[in-house]
N, C-alpha and C. Protein backbone atom coordinates (compact mmCIF):
# COMPACT_ATOMS: atom_id res chain seq x y z
N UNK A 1 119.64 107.60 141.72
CA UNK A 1 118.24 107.22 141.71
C UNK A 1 117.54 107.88 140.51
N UNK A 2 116.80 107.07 139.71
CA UNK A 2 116.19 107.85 138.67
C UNK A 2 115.11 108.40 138.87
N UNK A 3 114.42 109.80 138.41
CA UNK A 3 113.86 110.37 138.39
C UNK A 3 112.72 110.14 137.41
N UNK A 4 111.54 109.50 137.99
CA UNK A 4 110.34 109.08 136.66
C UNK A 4 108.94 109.33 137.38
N UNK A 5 108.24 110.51 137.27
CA UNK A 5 107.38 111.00 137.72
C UNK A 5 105.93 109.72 137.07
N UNK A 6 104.95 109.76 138.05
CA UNK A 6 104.16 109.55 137.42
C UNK A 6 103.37 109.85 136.25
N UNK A 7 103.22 108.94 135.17
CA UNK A 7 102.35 109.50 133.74
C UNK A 7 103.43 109.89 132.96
N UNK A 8 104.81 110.16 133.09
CA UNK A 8 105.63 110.01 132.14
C UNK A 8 106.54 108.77 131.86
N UNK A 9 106.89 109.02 130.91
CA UNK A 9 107.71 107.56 130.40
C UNK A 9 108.93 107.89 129.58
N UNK A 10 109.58 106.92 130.15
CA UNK A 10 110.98 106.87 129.01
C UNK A 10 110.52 105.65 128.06
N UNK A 11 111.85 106.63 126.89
CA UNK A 11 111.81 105.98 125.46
C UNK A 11 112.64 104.70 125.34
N UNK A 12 111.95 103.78 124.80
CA UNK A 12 113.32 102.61 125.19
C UNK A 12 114.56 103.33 124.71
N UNK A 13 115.63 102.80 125.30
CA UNK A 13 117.33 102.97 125.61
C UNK A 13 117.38 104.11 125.06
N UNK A 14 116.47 105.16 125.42
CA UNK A 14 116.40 106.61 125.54
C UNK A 14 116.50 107.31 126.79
N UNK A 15 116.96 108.13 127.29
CA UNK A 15 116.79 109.33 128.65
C UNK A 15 115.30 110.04 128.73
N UNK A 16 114.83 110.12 126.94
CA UNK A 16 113.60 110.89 127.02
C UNK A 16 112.57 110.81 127.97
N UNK A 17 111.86 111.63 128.21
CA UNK A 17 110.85 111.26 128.89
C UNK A 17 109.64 111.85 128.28
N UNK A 18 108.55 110.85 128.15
CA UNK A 18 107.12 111.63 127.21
C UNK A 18 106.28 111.25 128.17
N UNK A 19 105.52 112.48 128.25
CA UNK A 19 103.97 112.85 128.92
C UNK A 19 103.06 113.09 127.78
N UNK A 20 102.00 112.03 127.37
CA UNK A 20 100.98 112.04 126.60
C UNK A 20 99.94 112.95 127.42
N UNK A 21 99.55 113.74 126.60
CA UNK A 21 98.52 114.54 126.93
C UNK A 21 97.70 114.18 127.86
N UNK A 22 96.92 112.55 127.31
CA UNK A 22 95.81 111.78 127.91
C UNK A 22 96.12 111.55 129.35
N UNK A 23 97.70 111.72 129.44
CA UNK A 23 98.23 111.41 130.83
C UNK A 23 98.73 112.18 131.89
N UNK A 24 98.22 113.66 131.37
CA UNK A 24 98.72 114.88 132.11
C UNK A 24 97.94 115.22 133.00
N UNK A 25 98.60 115.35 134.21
CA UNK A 25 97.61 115.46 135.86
C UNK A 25 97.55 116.89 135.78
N UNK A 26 96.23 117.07 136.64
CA UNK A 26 95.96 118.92 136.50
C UNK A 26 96.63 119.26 137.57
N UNK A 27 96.75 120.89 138.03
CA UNK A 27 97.21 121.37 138.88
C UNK A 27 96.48 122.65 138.91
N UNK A 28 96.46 123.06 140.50
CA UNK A 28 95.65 124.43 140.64
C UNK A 28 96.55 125.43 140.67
N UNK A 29 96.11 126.52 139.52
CA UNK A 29 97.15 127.47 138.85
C UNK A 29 96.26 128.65 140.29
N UNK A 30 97.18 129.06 141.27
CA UNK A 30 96.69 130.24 141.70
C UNK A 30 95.92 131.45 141.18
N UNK A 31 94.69 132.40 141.82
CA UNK A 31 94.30 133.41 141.26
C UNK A 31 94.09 133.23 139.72
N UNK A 32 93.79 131.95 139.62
CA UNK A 32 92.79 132.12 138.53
C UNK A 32 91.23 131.17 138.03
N UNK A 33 90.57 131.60 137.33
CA UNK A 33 89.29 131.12 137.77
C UNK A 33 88.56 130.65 136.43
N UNK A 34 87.81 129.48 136.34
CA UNK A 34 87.40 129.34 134.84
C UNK A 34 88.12 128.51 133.85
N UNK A 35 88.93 127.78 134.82
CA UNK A 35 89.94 127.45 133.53
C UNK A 35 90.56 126.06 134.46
N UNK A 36 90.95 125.49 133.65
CA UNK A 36 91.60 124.23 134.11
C UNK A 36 93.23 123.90 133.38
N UNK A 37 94.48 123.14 133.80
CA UNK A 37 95.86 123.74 134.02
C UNK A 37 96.08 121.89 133.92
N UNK A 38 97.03 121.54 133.04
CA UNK A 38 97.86 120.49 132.93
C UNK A 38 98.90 120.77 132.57
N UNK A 39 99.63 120.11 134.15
CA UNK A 39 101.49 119.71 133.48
C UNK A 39 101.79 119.07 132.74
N UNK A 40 102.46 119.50 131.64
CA UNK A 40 102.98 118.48 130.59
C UNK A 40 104.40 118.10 130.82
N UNK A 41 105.46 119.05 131.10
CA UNK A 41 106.80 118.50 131.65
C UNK A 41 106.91 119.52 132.68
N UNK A 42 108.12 119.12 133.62
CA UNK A 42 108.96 119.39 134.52
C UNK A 42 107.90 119.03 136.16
N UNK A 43 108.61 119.87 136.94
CA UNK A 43 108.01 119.41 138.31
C UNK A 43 107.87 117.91 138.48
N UNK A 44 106.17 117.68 138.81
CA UNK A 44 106.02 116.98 139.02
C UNK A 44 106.14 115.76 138.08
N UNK A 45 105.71 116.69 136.81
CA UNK A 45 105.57 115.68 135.80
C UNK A 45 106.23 115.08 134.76
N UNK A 46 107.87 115.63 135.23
CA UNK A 46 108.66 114.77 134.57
C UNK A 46 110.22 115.01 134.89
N UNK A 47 111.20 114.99 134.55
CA UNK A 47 112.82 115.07 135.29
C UNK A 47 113.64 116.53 134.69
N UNK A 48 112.70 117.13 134.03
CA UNK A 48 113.02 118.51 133.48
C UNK A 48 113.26 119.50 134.59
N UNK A 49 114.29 119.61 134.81
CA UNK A 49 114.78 120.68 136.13
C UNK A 49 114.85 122.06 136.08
N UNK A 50 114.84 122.10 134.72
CA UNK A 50 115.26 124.11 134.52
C UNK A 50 114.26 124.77 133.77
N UNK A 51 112.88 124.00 133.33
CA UNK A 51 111.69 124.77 133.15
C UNK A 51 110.65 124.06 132.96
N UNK A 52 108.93 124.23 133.41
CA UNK A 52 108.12 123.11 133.13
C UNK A 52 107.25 124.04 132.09
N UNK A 53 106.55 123.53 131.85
CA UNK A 53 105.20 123.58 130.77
C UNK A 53 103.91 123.21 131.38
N UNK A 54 102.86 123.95 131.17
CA UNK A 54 101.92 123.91 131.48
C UNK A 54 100.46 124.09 130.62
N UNK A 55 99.37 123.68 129.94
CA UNK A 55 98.24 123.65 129.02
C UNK A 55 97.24 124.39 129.85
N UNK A 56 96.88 125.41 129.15
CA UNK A 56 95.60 125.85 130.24
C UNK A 56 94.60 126.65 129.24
N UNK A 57 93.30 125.86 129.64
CA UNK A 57 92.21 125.80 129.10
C UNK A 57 91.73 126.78 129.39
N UNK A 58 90.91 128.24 128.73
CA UNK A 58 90.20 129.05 129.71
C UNK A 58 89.04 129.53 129.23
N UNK A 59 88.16 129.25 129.63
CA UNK A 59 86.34 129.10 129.42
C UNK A 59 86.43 130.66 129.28
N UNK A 60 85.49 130.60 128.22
CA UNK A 60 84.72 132.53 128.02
C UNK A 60 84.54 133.21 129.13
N UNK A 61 84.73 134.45 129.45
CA UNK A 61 85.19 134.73 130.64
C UNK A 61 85.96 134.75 131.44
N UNK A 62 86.65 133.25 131.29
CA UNK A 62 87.95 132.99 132.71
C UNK A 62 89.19 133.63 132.46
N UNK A 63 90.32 133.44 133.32
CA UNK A 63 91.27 134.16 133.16
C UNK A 63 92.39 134.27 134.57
N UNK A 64 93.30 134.60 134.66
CA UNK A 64 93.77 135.07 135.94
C UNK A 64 93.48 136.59 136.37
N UNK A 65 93.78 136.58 137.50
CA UNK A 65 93.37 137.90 138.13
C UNK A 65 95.36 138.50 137.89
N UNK A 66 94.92 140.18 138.12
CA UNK A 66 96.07 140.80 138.37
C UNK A 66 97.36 140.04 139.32
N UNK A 67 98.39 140.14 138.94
CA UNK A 67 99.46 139.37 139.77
C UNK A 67 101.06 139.33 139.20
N UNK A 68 101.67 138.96 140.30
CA UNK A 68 103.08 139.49 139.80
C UNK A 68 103.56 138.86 140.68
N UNK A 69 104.21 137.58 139.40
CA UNK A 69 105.11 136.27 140.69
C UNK A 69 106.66 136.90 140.15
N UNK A 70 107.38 136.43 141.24
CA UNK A 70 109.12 136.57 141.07
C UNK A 70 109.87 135.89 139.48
N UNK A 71 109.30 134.84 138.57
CA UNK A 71 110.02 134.45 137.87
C UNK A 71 109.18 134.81 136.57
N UNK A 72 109.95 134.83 135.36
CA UNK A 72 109.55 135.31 134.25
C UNK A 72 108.38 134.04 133.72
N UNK A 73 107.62 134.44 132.72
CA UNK A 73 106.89 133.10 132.17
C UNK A 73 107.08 133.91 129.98
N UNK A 74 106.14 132.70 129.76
CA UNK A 74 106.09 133.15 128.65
C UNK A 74 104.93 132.22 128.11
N UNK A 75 103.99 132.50 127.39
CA UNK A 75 102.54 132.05 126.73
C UNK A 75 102.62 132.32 125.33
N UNK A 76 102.00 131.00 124.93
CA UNK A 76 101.99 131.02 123.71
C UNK A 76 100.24 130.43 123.26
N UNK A 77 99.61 131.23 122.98
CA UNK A 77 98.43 131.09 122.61
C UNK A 77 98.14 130.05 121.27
N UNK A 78 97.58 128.62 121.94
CA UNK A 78 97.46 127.42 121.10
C UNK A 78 96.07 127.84 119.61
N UNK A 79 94.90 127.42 120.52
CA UNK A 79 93.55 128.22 119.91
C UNK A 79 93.08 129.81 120.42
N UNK A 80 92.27 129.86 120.22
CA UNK A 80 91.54 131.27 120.61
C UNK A 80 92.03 132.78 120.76
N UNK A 81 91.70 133.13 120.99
CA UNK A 81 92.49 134.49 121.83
C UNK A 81 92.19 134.20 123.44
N UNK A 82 93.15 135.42 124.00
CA UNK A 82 93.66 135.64 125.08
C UNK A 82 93.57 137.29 125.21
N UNK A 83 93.16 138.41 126.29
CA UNK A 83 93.93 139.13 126.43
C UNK A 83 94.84 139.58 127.26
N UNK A 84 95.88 140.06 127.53
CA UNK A 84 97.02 140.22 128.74
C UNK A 84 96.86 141.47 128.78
N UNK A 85 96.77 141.52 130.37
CA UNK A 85 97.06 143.41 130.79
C UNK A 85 97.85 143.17 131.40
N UNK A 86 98.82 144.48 131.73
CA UNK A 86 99.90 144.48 132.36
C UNK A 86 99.32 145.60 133.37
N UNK A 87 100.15 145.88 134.77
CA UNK A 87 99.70 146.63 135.73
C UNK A 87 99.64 147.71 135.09
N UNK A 88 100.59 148.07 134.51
CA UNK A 88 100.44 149.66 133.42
C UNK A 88 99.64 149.90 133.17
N UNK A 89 98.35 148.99 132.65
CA UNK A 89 96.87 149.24 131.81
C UNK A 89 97.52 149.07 130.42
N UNK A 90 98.05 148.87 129.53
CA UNK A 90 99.09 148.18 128.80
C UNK A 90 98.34 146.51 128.51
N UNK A 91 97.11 147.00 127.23
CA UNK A 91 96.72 145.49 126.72
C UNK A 91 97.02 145.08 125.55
N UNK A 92 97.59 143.43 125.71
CA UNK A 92 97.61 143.15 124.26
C UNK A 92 96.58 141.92 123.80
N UNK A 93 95.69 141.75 122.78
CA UNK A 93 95.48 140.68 122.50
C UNK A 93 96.05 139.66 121.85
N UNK A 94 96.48 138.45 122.31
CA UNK A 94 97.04 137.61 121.44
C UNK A 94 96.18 136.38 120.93
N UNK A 95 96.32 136.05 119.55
CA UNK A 95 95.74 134.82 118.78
C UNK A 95 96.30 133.53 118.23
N UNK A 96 95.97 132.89 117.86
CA UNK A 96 96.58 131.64 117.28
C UNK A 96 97.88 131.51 117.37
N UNK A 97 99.05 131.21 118.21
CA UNK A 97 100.53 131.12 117.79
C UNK A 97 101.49 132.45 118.02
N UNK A 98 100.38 133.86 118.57
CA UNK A 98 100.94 134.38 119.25
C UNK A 98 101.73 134.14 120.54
N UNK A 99 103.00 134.77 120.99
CA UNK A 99 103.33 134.97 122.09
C UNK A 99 103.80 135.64 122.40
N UNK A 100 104.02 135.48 124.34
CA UNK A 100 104.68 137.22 124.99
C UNK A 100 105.65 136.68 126.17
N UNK A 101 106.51 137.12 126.61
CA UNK A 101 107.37 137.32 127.58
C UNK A 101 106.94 138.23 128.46
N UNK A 102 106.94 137.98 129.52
CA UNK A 102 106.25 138.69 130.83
C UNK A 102 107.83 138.56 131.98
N UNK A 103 108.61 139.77 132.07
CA UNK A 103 109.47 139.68 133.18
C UNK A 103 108.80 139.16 134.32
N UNK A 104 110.06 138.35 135.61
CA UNK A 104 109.39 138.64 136.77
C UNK A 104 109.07 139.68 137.12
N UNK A 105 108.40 139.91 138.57
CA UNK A 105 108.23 140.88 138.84
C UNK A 105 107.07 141.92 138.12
N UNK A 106 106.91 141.90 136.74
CA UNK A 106 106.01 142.90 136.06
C UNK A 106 104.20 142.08 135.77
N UNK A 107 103.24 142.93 137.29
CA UNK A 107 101.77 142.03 137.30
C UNK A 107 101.58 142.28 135.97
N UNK A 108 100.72 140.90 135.57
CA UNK A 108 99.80 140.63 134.43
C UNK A 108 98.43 139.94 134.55
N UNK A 109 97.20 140.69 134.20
CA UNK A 109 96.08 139.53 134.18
C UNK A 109 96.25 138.94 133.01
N UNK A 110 95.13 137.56 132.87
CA UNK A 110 94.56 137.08 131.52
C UNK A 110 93.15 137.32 131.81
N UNK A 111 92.72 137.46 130.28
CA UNK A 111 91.51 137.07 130.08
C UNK A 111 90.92 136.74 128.74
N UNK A 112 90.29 135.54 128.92
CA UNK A 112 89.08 135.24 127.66
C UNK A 112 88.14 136.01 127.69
N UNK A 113 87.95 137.09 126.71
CA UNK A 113 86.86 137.68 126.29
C UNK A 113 86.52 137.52 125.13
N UNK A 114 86.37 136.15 124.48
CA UNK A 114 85.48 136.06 123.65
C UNK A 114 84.92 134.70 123.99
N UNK A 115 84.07 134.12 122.82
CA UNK A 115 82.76 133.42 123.30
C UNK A 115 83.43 131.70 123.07
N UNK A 116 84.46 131.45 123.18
CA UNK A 116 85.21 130.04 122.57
C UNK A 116 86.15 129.74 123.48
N UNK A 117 86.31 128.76 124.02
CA UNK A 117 87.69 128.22 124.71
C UNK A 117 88.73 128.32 124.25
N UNK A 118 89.55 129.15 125.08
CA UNK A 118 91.17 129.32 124.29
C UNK A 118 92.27 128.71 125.25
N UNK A 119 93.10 128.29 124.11
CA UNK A 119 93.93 127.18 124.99
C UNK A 119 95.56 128.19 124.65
N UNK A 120 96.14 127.82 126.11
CA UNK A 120 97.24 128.83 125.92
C UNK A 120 98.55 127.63 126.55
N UNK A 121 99.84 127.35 125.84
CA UNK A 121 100.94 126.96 126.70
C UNK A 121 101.62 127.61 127.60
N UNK A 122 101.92 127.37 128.87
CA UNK A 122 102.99 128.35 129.49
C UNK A 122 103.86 127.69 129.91
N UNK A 123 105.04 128.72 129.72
CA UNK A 123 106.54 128.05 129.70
C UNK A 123 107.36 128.92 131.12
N UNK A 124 107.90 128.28 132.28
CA UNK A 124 108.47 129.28 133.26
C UNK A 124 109.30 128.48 133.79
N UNK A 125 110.38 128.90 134.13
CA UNK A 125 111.58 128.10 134.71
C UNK A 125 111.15 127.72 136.21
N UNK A 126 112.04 126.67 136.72
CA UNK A 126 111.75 125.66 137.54
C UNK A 126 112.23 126.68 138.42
N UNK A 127 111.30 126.74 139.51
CA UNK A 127 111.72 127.49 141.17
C UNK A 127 113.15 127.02 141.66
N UNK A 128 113.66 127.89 141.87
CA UNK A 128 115.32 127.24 143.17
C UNK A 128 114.91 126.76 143.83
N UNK A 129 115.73 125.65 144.12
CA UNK A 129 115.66 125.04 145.52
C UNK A 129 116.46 125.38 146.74
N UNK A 130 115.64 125.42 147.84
CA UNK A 130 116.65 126.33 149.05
C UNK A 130 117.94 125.43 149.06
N UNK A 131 119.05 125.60 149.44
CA UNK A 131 120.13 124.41 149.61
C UNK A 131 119.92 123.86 151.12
């Protein structure tokens, strides 16, 4: 059975599958506030099994709160800045095309503290499935 999520598409007599931006459904990113979250691949939004992508917008101010999920991620800051704390108190700011690797396990907030919308990608492998 093929696997073709809504809003993505295959390439003719291609496997590819493309999610146009214009066509990326949001999703509510837990513990965080100010900001709005589109899948671009995997999960729901496309047949990518071993990691999805995610766009997230985050208004001056917004950000996630402190937290520490089981699987690693990694952000790559599109526009703006970002800053990341780690539970340590351990901050970095990142800008334009910066990025960071965050183990599982090790909490991290975000936050926009400056006055411009900053757009950040995040990259995290696809959850196991129980058997």
């Amino acid at each position: 059975m093929e696997h073709k999520p809504a809003g993505s598409r295959r390439s003719r007599g291609s496997d590819m599958e493309v999610v146009r931006l214009a066509d990326a459904k949001t999703y509510i990113a837990p513990k965080h506030y100010d900001m709005r979250s589109l899948r671009l691949q995997g999960l729901e939004a496309s047949g990518a099994d071993f990691a999805w992508t995610g766009l997230s917008y985050f208004l001056p101010g917004g950000g996630a709160e402190m937290d520490a999920g089981p699987l690693g991620k990694i952000y790559v800051v599109i526009e703006g800045e970002v800053t990341i704390e780690l539970g340590s108190g351990e901050t970095q700011v990142l800008g334009k095309l910066d990025s960071c690797f965050i183990p599982g396990g090790e909490a991290r907030a975000v936050r926009n503290d400056g006055n411009i919308m900053a757009t950040m990608l995040v990259v995290m492998p696809s959850p196991v499935k129980a058997a």
